[in-house]
Structure formats: C-alpha cells, structure tokens
Protein backbone atom coordinates (compact mmCIF):
# COMPACT_ATOMS: atom_id res chain seq x y z
CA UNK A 1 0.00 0.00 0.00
CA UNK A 2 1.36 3.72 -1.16
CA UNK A 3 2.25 6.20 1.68
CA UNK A 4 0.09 8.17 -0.50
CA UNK A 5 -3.15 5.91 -0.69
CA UNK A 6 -6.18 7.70 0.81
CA UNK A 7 -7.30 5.68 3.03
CA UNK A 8 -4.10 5.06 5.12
CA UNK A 9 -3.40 9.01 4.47
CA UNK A 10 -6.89 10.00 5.04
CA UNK A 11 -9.27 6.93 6.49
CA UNK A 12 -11.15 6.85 3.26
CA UNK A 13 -12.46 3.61 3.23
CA UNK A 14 -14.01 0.99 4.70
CA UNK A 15 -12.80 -2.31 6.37
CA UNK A 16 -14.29 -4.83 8.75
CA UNK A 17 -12.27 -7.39 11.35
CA UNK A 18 -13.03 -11.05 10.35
CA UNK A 19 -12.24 -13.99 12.49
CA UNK A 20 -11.01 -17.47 10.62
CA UNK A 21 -11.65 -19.88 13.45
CA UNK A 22 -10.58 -24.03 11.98
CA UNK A 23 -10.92 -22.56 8.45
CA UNK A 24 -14.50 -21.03 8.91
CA UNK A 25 -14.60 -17.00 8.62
CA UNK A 26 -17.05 -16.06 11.22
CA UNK A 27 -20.12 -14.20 10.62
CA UNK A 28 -19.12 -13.42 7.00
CA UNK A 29 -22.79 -12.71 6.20
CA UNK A 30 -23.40 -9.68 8.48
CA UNK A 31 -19.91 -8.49 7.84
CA UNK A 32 -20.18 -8.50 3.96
CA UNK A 33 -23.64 -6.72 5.05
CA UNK A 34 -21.92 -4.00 6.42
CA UNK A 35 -18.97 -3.32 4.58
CA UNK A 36 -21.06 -3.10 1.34
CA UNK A 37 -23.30 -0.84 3.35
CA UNK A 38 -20.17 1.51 4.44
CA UNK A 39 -18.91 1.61 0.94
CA UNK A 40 -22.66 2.43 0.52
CA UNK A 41 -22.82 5.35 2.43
CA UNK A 42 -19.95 7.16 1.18
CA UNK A 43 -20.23 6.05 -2.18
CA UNK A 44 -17.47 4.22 -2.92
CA UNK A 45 -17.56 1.82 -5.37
CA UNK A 46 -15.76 -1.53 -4.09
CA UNK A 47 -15.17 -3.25 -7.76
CA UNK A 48 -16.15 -6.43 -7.09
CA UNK A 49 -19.44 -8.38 -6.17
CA UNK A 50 -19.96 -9.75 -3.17
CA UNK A 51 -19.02 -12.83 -4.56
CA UNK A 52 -16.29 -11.58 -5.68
CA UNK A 53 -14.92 -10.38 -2.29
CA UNK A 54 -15.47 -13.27 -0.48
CA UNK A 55 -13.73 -15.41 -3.10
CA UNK A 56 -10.40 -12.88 -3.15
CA UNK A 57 -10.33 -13.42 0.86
CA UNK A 58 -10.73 -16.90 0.76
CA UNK A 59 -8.07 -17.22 -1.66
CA UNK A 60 -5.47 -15.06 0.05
CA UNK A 61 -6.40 -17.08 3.20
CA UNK A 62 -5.59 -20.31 1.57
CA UNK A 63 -2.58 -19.09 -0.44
CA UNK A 64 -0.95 -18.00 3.15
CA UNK A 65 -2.19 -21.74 4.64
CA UNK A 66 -4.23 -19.99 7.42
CA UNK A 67 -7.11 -22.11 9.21
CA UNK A 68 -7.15 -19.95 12.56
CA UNK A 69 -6.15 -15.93 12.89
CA UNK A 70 -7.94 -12.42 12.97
CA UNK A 71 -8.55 -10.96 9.50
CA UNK A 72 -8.70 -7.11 8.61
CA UNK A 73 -9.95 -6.69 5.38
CA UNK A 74 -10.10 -2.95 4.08
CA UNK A 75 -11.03 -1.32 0.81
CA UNK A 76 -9.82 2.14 -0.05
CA UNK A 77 -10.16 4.52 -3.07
CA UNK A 78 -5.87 4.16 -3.86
C-alpha cells in the first residue's frame, strides 16, 4: 500500500475485522452486510461483487495456509 493511498493518508475507506476460526470465517454474512453498506454510504464503489470479495479473501487465506487468525480486510479509493 502507497504512503500516498487515501485511506491510510486519510481513512477513506471501509474495512471490517473477520475472524477465521478451523478454516470457517465467522459471521461473513453480516460483515459483507456491512462493509457493502459503508462503501454504501460514502459512495465508494468496491469493484467487485460480493461474490467476488469473499472469493479474493478466501483465496489469500488459503494461499498463506491460514485455518485460525484475525482478518482485517479494508477497501480504499488508492
């Protein structure tokens, strides 16, 4: 991430804290819920589907081999 991206220089964006517990992210419907409502409500435009989100977590968890840890996953305008 750029020095320069605006959501680490500014805090525009969104994230939410997941929890992988045995390979199982916890609660992933209410937290897709609301980070698609925070990009939402100030309009920013995540580029992917839902779908699409969950599947590019999923795969960064498996690529890394994690079954168990806390997860931050944050979107950002760049």
């Amino acid at each position: 991430m750029s020095v320069f991206d605006s959501g680490f220089a500014l805090g525009d964006g969104v994230w939410e804290g997941l929890r992988l517990v045995k390979g199982t992210l916890i609660s992933l419907d209410a937290h897709m819920d609301r980070l698609f409502e925070g990009a939402r409500s100030i309009d920013l435009d995540i580029g992917l589907s839902r779908q699409g989100v969950i599947k590019a977590v999923q795969d960064t968890l498996d690529r890394n081999g994690m079954t168990t840890a806390p997860c931050r996953l944050m979107v950002t305008r760049g």
